[in-house]
N, C-alpha and C. Protein backbone atom coordinates (compact mmCIF):
# COMPACT_ATOMS: atom_id res chain seq x y z
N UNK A 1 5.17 1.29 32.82
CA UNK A 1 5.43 2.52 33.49
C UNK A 1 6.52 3.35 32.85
N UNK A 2 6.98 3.27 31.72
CA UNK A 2 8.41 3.70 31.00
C UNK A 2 7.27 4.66 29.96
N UNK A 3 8.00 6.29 29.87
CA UNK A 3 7.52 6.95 29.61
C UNK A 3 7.99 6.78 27.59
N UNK A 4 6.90 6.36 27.06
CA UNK A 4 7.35 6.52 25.23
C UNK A 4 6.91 7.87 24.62
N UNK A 5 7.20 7.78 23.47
CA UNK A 5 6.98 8.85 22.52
C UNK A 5 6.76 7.89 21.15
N UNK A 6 6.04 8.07 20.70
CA UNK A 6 5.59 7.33 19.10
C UNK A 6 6.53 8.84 18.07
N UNK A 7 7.48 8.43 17.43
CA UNK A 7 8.04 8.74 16.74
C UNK A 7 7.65 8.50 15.21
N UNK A 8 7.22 9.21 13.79
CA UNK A 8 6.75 9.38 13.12
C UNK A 8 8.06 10.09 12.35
N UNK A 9 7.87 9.67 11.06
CA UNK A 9 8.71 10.26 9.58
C UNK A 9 7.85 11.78 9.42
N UNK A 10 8.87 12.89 8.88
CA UNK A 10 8.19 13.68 8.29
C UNK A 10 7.98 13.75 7.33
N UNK A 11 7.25 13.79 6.17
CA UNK A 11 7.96 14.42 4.28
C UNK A 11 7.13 15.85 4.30
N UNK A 12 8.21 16.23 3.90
CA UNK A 12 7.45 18.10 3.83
C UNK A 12 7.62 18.38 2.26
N UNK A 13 7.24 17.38 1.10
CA UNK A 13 6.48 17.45 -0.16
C UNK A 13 6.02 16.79 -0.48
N UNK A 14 4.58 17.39 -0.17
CA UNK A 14 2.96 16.84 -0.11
C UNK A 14 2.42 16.86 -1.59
N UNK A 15 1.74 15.94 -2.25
CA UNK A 15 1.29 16.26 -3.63
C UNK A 15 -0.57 15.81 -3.01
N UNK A 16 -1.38 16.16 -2.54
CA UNK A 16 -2.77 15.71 -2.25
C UNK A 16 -3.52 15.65 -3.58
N UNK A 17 -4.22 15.00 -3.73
CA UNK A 17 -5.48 14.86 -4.95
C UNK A 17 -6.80 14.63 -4.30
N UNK A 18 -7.96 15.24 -4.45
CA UNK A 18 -9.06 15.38 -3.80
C UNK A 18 -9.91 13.94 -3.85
N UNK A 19 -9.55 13.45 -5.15
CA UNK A 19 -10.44 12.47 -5.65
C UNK A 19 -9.56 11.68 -6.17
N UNK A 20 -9.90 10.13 -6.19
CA UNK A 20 -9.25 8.64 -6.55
C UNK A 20 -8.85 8.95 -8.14
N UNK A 21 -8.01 8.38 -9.02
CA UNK A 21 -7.76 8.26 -9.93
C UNK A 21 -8.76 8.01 -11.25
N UNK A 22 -8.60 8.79 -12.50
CA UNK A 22 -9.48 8.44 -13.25
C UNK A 22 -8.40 7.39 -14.25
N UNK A 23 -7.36 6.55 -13.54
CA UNK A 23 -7.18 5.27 -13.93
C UNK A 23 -8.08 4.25 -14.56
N UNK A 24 -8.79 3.74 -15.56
CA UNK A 24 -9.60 3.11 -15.76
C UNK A 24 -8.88 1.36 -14.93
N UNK A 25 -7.92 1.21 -14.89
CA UNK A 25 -6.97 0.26 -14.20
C UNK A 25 -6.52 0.24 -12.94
N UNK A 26 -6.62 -0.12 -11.91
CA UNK A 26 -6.21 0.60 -9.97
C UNK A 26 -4.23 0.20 -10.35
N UNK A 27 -3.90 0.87 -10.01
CA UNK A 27 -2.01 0.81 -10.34
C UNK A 27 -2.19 0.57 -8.86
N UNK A 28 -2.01 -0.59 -8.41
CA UNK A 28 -0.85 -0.77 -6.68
C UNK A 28 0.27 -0.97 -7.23
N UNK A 29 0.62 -1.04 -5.91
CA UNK A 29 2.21 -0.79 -5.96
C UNK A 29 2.79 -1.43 -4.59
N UNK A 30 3.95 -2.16 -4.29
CA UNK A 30 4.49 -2.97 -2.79
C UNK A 30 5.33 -2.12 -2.87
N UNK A 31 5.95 -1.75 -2.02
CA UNK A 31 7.19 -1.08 -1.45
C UNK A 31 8.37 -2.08 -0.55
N UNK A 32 9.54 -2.47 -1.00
CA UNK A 32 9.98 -2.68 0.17
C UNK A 32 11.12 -3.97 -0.51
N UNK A 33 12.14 -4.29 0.19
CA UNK A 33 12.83 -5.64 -0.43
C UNK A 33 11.80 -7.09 -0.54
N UNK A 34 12.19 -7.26 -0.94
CA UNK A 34 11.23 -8.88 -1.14
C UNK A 34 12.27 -9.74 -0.61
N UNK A 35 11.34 -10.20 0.55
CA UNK A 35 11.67 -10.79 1.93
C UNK A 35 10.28 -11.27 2.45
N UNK A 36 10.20 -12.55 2.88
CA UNK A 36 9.30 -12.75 3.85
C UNK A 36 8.45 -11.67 5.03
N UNK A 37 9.66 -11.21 5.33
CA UNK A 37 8.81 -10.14 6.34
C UNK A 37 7.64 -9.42 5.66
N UNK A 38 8.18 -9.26 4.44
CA UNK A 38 7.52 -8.33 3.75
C UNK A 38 6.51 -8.75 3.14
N UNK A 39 6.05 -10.24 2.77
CA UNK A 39 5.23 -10.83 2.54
C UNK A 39 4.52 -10.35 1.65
N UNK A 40 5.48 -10.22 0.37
CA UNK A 40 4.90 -9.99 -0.70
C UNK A 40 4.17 -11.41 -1.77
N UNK A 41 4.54 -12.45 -1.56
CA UNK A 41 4.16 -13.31 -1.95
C UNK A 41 1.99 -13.40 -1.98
N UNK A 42 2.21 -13.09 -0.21
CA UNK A 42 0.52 -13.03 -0.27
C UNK A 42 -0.04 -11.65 -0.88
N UNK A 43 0.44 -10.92 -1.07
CA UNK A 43 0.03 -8.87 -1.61
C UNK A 43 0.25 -9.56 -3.27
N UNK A 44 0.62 -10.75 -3.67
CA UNK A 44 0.82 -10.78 -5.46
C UNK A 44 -0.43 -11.93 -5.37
N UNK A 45 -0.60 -13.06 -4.85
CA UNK A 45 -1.70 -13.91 -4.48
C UNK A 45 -3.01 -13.23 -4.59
N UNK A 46 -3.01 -11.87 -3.36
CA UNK A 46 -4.07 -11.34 -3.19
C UNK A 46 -4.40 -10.33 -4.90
N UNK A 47 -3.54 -10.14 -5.32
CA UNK A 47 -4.41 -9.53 -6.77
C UNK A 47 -4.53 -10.90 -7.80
N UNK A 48 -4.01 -11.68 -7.21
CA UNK A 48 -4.27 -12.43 -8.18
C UNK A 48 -5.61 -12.59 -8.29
N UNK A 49 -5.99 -12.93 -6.64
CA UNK A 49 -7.60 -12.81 -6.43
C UNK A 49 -8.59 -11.95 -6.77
N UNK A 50 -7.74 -11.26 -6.60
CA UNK A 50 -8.26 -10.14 -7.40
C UNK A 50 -8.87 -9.88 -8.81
N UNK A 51 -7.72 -10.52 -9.67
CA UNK A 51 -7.92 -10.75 -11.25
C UNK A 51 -9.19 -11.94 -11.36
N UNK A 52 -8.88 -12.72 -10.60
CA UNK A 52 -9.96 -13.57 -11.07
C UNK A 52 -11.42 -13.39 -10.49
N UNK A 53 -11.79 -12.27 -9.90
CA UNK A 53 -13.10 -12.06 -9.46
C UNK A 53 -13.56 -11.19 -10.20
N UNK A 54 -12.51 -10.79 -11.11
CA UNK A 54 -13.32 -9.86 -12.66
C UNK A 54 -12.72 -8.38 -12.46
N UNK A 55 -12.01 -7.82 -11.71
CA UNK A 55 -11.23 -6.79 -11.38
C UNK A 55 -9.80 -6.44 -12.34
N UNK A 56 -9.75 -5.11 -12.91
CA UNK A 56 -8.65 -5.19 -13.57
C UNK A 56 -7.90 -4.55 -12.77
N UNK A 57 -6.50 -4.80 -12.49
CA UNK A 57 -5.88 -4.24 -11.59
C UNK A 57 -3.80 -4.64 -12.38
N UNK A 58 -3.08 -3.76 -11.42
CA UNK A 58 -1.60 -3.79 -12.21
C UNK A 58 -0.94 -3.51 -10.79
N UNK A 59 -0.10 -4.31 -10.94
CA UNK A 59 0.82 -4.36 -9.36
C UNK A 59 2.43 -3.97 -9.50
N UNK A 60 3.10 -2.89 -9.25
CA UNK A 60 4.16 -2.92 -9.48
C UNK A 60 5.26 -3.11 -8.03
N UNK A 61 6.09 -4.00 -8.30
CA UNK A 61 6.59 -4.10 -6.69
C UNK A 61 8.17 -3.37 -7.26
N UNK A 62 8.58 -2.57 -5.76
CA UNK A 62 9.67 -2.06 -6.05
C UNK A 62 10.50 -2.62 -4.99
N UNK A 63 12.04 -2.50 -5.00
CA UNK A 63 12.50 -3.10 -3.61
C UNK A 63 13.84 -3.82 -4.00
N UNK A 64 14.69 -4.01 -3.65
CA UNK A 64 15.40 -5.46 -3.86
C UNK A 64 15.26 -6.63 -4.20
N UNK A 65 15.44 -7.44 -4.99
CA UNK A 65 14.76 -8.81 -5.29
C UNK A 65 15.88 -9.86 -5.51
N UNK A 66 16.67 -10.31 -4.18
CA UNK A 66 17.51 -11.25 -4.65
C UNK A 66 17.28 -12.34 -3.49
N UNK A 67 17.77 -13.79 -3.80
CA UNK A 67 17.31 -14.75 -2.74
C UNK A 67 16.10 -15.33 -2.94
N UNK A 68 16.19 -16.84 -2.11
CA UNK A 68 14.73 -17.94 -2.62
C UNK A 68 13.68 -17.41 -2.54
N UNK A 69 13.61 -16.19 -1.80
CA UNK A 69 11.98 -15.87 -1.43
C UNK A 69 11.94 -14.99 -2.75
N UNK A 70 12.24 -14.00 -3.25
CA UNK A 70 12.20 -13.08 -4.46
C UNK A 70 11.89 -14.36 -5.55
N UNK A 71 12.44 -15.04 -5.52
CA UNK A 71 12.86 -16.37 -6.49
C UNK A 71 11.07 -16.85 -6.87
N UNK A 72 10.75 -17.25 -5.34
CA UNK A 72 9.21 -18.13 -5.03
C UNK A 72 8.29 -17.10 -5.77
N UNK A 73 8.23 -15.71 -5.27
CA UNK A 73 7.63 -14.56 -6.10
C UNK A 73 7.56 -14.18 -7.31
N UNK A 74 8.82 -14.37 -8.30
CA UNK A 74 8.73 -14.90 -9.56
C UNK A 74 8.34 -15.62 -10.36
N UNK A 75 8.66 -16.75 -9.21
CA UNK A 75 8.04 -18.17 -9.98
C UNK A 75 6.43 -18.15 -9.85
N UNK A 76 5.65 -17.10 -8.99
CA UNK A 76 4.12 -17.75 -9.12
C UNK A 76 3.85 -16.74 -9.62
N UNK A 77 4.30 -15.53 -9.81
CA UNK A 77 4.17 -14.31 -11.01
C UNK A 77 4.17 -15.60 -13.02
N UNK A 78 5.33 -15.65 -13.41
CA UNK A 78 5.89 -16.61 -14.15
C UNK A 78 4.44 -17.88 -14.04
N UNK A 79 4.03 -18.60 -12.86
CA UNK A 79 3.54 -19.53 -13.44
C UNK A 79 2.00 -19.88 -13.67
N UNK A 80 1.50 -18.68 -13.21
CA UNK A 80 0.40 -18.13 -13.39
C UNK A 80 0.13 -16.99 -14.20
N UNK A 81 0.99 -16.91 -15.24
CA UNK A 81 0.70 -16.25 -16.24
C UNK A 81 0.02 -14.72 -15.97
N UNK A 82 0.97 -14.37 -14.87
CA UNK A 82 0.67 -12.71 -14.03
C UNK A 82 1.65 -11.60 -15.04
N UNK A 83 2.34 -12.31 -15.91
CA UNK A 83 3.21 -11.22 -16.41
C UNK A 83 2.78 -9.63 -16.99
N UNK A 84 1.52 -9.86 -17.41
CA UNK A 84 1.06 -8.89 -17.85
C UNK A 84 0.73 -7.67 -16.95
N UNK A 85 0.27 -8.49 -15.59
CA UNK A 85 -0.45 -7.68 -14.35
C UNK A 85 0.71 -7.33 -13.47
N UNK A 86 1.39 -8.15 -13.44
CA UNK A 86 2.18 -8.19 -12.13
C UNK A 86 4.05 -7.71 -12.74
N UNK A 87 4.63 -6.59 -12.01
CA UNK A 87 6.12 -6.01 -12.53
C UNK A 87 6.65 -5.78 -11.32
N UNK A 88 8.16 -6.78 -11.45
CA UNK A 88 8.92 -6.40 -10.09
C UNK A 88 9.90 -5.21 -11.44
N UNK A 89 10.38 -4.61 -10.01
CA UNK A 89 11.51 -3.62 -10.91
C UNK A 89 12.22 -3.03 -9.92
N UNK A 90 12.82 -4.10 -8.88
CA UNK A 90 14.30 -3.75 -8.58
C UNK A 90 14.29 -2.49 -7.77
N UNK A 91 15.18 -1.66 -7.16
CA UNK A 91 15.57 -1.18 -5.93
C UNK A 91 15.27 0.31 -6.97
N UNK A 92 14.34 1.59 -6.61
CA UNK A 92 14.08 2.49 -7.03
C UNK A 92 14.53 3.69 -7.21
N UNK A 93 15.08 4.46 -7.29
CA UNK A 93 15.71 5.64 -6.47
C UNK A 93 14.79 6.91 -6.74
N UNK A 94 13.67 7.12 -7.88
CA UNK A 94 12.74 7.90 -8.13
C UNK A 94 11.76 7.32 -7.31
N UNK A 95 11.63 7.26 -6.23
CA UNK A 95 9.96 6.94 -5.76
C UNK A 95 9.00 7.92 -5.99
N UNK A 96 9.25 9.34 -6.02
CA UNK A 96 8.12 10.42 -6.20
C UNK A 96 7.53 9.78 -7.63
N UNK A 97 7.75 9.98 -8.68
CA UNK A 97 7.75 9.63 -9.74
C UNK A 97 6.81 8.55 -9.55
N UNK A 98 7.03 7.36 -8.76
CA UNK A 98 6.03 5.70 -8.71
C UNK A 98 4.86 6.57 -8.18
N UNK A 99 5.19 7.10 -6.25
CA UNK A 99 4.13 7.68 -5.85
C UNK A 99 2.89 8.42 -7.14
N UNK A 100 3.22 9.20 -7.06
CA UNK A 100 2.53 10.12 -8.37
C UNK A 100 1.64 9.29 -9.83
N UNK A 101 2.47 8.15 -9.83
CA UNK A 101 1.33 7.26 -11.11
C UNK A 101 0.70 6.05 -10.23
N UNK A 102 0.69 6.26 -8.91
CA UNK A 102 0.13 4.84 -8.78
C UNK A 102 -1.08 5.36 -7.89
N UNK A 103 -2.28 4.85 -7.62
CA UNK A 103 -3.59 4.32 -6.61
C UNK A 103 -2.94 4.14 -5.70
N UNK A 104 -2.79 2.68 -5.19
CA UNK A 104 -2.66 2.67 -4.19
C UNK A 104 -1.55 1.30 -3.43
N UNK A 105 -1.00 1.95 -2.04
CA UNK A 105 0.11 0.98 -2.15
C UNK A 105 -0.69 -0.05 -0.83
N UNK A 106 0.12 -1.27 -1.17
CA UNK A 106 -0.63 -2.53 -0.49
C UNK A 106 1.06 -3.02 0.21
N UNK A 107 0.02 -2.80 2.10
CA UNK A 107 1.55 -3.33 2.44
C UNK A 107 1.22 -4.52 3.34
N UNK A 108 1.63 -5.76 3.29
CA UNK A 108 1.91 -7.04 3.96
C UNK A 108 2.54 -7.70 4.56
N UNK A 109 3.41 -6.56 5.27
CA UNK A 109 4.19 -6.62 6.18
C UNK A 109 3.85 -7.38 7.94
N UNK A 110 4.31 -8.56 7.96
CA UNK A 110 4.26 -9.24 9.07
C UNK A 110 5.03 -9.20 9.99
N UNK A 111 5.87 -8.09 10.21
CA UNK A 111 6.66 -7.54 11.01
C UNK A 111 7.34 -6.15 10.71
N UNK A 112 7.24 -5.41 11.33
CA UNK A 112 7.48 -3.86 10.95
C UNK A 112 7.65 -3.01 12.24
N UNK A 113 7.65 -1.80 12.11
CA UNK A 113 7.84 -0.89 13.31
C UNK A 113 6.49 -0.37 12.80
N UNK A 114 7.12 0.78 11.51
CA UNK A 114 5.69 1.39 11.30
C UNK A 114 6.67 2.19 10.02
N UNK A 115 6.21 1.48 8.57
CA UNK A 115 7.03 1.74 7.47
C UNK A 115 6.41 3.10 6.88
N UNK A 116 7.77 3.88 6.10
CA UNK A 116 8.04 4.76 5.88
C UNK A 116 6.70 5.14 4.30
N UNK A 117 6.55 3.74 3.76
CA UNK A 117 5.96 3.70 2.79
C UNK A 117 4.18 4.52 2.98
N UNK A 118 4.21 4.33 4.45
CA UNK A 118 2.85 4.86 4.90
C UNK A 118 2.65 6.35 4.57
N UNK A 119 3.88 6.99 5.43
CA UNK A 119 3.69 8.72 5.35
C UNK A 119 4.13 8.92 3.93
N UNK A 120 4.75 8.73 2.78
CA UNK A 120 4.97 8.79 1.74
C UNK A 120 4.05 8.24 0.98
N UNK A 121 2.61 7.49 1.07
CA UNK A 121 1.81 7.36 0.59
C UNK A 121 0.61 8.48 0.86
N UNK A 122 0.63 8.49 1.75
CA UNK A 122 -0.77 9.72 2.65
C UNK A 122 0.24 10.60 1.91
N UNK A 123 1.24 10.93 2.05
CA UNK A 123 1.93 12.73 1.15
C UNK A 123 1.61 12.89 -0.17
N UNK A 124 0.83 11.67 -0.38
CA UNK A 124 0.93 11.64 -2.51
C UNK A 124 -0.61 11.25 -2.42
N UNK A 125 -1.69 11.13 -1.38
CA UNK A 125 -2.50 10.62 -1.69
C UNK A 125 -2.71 9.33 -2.12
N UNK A 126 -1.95 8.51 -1.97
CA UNK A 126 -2.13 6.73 -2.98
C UNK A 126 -2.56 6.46 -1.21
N UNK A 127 -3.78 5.23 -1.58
CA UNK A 127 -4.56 5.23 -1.07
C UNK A 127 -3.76 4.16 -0.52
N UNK A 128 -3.68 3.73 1.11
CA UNK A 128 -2.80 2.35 1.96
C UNK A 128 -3.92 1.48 2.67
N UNK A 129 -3.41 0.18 1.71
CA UNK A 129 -4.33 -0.98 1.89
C UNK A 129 -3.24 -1.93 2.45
N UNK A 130 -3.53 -2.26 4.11
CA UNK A 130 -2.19 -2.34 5.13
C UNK A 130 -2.78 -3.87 5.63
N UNK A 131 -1.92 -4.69 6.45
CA UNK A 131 -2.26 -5.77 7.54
C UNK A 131 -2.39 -4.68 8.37
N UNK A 132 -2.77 -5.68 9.41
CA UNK A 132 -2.91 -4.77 10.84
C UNK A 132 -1.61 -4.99 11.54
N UNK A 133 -0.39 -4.73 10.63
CA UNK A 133 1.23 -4.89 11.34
C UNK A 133 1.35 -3.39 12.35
N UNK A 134 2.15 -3.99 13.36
CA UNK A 134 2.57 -3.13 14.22
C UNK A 134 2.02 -1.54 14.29
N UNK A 135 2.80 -0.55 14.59
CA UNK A 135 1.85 0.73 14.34
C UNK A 135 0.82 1.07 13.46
N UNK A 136 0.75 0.26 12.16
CA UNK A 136 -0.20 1.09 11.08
C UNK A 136 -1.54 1.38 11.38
N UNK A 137 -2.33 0.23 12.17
CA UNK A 137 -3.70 0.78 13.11
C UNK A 137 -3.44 1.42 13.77
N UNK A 138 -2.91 2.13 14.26
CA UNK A 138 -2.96 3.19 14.89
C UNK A 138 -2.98 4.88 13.81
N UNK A 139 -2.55 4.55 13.14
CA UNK A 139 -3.24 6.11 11.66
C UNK A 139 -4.03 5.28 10.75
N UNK A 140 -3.83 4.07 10.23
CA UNK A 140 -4.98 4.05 9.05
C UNK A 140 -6.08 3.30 10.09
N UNK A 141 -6.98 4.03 9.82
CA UNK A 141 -8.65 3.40 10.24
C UNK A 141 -9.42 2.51 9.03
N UNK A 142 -9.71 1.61 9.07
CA UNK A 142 -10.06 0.87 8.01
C UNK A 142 -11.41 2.01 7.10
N UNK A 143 -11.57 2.01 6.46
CA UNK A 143 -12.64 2.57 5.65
C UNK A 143 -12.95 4.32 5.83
N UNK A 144 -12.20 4.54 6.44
CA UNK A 144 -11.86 6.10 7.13
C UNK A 144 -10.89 6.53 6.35
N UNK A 145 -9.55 6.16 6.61
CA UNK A 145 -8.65 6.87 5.78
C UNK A 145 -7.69 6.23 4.78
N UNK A 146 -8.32 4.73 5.09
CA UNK A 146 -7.18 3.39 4.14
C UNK A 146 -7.71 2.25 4.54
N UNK A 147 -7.34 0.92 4.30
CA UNK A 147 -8.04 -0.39 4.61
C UNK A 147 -6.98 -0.95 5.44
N UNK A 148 -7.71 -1.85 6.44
CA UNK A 148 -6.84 -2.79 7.10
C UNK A 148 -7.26 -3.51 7.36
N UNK A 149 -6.52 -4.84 6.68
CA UNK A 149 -6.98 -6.06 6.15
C UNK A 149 -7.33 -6.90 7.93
N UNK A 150 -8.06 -8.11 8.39
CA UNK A 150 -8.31 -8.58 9.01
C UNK A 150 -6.95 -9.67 9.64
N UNK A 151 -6.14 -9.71 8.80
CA UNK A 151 -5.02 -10.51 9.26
C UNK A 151 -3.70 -10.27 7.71
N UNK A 152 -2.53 -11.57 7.40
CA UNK A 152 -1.95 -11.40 6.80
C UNK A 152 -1.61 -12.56 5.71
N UNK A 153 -2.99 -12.99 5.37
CA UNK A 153 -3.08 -14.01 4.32
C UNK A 153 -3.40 -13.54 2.77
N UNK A 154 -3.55 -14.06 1.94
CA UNK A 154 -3.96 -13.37 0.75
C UNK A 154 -5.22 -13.14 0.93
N UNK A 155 -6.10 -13.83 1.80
CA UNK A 155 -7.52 -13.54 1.63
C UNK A 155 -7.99 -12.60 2.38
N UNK A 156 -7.26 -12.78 3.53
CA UNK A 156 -7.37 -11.36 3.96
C UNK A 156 -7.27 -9.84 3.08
N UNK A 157 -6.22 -9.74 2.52
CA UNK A 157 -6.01 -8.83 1.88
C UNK A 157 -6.81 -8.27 0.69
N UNK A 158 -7.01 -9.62 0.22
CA UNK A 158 -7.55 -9.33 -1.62
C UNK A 158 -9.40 -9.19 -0.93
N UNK A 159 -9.94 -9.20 0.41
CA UNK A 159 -10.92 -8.86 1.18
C UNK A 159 -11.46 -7.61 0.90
N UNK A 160 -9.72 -6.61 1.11
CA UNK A 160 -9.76 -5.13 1.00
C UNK A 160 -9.64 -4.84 -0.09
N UNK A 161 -8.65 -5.49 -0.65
CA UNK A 161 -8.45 -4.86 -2.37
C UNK A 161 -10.31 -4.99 -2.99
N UNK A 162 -10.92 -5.74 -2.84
CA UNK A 162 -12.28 -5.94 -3.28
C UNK A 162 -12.78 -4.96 -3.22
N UNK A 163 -12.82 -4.45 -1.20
CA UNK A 163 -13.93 -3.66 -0.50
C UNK A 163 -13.26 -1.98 -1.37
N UNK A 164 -11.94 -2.10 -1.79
CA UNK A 164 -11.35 -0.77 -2.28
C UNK A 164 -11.75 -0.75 -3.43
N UNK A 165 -12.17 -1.46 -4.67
CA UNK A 165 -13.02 -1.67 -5.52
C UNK A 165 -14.63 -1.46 -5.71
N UNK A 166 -15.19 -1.70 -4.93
CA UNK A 166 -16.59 -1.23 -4.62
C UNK A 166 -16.53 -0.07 -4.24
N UNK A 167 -15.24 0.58 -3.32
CA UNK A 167 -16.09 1.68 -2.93
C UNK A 167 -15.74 2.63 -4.31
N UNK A 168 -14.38 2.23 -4.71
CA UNK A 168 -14.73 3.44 -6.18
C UNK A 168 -15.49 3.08 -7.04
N UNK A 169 -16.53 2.18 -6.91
CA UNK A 169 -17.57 2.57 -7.77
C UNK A 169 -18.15 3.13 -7.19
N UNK A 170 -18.28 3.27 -5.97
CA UNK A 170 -19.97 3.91 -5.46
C UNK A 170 -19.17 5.48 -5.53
N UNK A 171 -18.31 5.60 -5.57
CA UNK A 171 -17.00 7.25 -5.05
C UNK A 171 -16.93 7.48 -3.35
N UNK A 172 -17.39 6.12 -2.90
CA UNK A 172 -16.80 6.32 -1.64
C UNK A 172 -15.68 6.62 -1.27
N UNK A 173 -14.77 5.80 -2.11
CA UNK A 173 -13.09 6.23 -2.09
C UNK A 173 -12.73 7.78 -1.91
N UNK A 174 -13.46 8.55 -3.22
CA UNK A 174 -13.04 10.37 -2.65
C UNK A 174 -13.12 10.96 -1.34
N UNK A 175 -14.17 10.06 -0.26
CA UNK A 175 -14.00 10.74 1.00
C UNK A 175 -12.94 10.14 1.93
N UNK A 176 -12.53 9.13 1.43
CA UNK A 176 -11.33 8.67 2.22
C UNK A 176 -10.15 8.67 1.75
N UNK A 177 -9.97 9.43 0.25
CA UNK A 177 -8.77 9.98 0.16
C UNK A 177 -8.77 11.37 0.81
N UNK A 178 -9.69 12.00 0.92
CA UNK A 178 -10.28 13.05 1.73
C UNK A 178 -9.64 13.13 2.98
N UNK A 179 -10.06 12.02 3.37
CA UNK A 179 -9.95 11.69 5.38
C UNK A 179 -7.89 11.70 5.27
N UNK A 180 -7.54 10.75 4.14
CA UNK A 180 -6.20 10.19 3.90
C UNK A 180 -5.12 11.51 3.85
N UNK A 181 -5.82 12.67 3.06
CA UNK A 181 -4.96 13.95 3.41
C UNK A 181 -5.10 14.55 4.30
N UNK A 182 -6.33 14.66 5.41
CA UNK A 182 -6.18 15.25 6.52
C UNK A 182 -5.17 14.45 7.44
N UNK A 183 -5.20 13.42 7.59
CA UNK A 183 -4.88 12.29 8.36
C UNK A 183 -3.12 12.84 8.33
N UNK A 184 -2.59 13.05 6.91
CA UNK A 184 -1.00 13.57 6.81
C UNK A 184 -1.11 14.42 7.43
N UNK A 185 -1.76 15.21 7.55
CA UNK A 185 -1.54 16.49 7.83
C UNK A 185 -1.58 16.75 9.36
N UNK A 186 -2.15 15.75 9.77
CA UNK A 186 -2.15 15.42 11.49
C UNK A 186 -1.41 14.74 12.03
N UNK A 187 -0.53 13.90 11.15
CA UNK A 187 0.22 12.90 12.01
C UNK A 187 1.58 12.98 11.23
N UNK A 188 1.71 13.63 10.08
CA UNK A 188 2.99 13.25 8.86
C UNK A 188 3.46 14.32 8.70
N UNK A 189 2.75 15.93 8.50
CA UNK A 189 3.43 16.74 8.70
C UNK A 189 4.56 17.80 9.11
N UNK A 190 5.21 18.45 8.85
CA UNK A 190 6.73 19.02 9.59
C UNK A 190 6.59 20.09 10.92
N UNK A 191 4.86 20.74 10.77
CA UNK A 191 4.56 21.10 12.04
C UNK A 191 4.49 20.41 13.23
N UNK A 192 3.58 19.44 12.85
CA UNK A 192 2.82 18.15 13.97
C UNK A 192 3.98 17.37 14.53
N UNK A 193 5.54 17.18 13.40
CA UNK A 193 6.24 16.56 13.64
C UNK A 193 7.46 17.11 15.05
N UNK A 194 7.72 18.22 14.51
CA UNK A 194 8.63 19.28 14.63
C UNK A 194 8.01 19.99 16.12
N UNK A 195 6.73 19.51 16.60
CA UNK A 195 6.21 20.34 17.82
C UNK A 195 6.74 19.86 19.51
């Protein structure tokens, strides 16, 4: 009976692209410290799965990286011979710059409110391949405007990274980067925000 308000980030510089990347390579990208919460361990797993189902793909994680868990993330980057695919690089301060060269960001967050990485992805167009953590079902619709994985395992995930693979072959992807800029523009915007 307690009256809420869903509170939302604004960014009021939008870069939209009509159509998916002519990347011959999908650039993801993690956002965030590397921390359990953040459960990047399964988002590096899940391309791994990725790599080995014949998919070329490049993961760059940005964020903080200090402590056993950053450590564990290294070590299965390192011992699976991901070096080529897989680049941590430390706490960012250009994110427009990442936004702008990357596809799409993959978030695996097992506890969250409702991360910032979302509306700053929909503002750049990079396509958000999410768990179903806290708010994010509620703006990304799976296959509508971004993917959302069935839970927060690697298999879950590397599920979507797949299904996000098929659809840019078929160019399904252009209508849901499509859907992905209206979607800012309804929920991320400085009007919609500001009303």
């Amino acid at each position: 009976g307690l009256k809420a308000d869903c509170i939302r980030t604004v960014v009021d510089d939008f870069k939209f692209k009509e159509s998916f990347s002519s990347h011959l390579v999908t650039r993801f990208i993690s956002v965030g410290n590397v921390c359990d919460g953040k459960n990047q361990l399964e988002v590096i797993k899940a391309v791994h799965s990725l790599l080995l189902s014949g998919y070329e793909a490049l993961l760059d994680i940005y964020g903080y990286e200090s402590g056993p868990y950053a450590l564990k993330c290294k070590n299965y980057v390192r011992d699976n011979n991901l070096d080529r695919n897989i680049t941590f690089h430390g706490f960012c301060d250009n994110m427009e710059t990442v936004y702008k060269n990357s596809d799409v960001a993959i978030i695996g967050s097992v506890r969250e409110s409702y991360p910032n990485v979302v509306s700053e992805s929909l503002a750049n167009s990079v396509i958000v391949v999410s768990t179903p953590v806290a708010g994010v079902p509620e703006v990304i619709k799976d296959r509508f405007n971004g993917y959302i994985a069935d839970g927060y395992t690697h298999e879950s995930i590397a599920k979507k990274l797949i299904q996000l693979e098929e659809d840019k072959k078929s160019g399904q992807i252009d209508k849901i980067i499509r859907n992905a800029n209206e979607t800012f523009l309804n929920v991320h915007s400085e009007p919609v925000i500001y009303e």
